[in-house]
C-alpha atoms as a PDB file:
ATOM      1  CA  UNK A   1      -2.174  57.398-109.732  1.00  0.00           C
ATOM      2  CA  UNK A   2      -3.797  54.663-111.310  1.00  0.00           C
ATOM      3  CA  UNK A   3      -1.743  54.673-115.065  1.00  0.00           C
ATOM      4  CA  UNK A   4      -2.884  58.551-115.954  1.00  0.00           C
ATOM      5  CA  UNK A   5       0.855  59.670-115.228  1.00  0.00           C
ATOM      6  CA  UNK A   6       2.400  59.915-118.251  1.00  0.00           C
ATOM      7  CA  UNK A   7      -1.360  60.408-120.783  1.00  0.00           C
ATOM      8  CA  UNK A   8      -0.984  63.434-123.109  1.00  0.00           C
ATOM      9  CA  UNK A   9      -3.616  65.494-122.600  1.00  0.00           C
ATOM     10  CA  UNK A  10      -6.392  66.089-125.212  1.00  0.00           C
ATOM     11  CA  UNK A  11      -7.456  68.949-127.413  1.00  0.00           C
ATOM     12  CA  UNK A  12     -11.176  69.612-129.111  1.00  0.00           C
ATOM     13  CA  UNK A  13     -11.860  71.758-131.860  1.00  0.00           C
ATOM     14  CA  UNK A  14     -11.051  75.432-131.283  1.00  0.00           C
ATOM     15  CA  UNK A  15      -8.491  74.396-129.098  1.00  0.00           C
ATOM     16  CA  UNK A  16      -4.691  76.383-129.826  1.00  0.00           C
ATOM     17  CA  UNK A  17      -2.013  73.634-129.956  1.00  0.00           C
ATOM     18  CA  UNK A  18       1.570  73.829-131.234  1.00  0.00           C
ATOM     19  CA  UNK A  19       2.403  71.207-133.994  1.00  0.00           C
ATOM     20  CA  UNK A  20       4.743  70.624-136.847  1.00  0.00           C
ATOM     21  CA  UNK A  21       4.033  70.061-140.472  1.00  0.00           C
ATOM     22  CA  UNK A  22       5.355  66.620-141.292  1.00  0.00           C
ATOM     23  CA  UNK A  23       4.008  67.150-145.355  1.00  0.00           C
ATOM     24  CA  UNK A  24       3.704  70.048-147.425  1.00  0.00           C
ATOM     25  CA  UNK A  25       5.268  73.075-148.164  1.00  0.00           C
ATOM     26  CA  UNK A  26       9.568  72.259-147.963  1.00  0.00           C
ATOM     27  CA  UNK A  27       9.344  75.746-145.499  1.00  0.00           C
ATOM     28  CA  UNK A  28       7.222  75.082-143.371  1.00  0.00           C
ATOM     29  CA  UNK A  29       8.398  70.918-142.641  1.00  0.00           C
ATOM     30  CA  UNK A  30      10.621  70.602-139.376  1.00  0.00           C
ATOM     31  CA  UNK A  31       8.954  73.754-137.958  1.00  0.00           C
ATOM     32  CA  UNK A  32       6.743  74.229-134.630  1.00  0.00           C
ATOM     33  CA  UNK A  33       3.440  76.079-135.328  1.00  0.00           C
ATOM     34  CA  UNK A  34       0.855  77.799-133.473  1.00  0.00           C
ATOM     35  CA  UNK A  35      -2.576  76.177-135.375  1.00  0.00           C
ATOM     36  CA  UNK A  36      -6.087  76.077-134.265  1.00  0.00           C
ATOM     37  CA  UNK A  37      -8.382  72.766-134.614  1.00  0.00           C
ATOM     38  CA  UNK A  38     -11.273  72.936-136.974  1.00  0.00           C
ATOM     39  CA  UNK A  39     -12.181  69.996-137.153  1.00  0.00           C
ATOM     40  CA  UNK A  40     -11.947  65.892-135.990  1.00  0.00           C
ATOM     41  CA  UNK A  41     -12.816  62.545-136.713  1.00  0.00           C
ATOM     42  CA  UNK A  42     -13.340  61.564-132.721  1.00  0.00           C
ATOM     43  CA  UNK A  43     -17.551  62.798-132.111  1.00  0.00           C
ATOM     44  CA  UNK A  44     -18.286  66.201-130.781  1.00  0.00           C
ATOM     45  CA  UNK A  45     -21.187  66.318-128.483  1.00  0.00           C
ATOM     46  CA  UNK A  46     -22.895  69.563-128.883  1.00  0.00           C
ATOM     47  CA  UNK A  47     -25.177  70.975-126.177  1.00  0.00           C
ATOM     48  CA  UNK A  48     -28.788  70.231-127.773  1.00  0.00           C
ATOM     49  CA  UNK A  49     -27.815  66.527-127.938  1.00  0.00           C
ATOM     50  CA  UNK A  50     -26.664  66.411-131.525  1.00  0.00           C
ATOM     51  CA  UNK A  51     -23.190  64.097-132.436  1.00  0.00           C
ATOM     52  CA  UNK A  52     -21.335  65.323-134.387  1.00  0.00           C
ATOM     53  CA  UNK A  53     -18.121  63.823-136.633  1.00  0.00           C
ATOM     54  CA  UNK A  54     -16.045  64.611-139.907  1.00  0.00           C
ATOM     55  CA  UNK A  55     -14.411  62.442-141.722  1.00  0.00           C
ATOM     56  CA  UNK A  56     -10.749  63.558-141.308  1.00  0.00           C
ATOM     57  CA  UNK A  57      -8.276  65.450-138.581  1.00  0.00           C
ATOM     58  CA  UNK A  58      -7.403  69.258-140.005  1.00  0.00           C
ATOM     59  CA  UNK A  59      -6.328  72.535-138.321  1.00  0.00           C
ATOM     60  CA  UNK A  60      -5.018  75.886-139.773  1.00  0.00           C
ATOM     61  CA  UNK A  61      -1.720  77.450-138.570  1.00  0.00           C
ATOM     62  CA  UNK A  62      -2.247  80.271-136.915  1.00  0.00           C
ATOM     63  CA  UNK A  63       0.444  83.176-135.935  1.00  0.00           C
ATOM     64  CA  UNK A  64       0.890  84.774-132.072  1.00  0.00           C
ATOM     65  CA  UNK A  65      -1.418  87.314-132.822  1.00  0.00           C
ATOM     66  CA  UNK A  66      -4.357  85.227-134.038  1.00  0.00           C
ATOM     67  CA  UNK A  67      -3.990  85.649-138.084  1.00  0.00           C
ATOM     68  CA  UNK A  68      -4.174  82.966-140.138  1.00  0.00           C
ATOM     69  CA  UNK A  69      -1.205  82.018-142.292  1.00  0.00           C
ATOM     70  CA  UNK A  70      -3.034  80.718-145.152  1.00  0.00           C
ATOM     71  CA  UNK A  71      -5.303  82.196-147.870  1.00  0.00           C
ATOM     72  CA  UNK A  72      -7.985  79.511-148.244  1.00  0.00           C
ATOM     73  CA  UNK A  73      -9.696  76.977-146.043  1.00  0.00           C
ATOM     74  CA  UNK A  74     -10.901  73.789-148.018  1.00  0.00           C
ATOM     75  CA  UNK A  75     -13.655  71.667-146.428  1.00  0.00           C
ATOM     76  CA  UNK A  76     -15.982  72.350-143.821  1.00  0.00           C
ATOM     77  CA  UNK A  77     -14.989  74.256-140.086  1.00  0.00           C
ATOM     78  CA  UNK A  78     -16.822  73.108-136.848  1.00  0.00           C
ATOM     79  CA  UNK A  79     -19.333  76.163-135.483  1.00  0.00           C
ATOM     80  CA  UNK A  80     -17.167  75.298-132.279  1.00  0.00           C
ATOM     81  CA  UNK A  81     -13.958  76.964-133.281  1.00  0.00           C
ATOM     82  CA  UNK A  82     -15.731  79.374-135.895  1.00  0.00           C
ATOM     83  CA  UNK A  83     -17.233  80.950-132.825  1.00  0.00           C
ATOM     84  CA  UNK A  84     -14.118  80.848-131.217  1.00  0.00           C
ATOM     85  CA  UNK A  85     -11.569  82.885-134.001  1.00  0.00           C
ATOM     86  CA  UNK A  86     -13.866  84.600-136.018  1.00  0.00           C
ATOM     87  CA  UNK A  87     -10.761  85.191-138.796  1.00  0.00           C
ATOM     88  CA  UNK A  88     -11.407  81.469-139.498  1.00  0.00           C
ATOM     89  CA  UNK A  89     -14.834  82.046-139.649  1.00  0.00           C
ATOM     90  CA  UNK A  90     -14.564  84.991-142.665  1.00  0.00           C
ATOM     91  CA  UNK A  91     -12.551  82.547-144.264  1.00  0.00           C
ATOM     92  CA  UNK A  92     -14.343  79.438-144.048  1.00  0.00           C
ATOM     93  CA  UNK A  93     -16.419  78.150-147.236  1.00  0.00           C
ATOM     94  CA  UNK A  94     -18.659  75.768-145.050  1.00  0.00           C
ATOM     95  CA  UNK A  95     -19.270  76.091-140.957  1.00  0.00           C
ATOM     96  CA  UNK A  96     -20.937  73.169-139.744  1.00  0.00           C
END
């Protein structure tokens, strides 16, 4: 057992999760989402060797069905999850 009992377990970009919007929109605060990662701060190792890391924690809620609830994605998306949901792709200004 060895203290991994109770760990939470981890998600990487393009992973689903369900979170909550703790600021923001008034409607959407104290709510449980559906929202994909795009990107994280912790290094992805890609398979040619490359490391790579952004600068801050985002993700865009997502509905059951896979559409995006938002209009817009500001900053740059991981290739990882672009590949992954291609709607975030179309949207995305930058894919890194």
């Amino acid at each position: 057992i060895k203290g991994r009992h109770s760990r939470m377990p981890s998600a990487a970009v393009g992973d689903f999760v369900n979170v909550t919007v703790k600021k923001g929109n008034a409607e959407l605060r104290k709510q449980m989402f559906g929202a994909v990662i795009i990107r994280q701060k912790y290094p992805i190792r890609r398979l040619n060797g490359v490391r790579l890391s952004f600068e801050d924690n985002a993700a865009v809620l997502v509905t059951p069905e896979g559409e995006i609830k938002g209009t817009d994605i500001k900053g740059p998306v991981a290739a990882e999850a672009a590949e992954k949901w291609p709607r975030i792709a179309n949207l995305a200004s930058l894919i890194i």
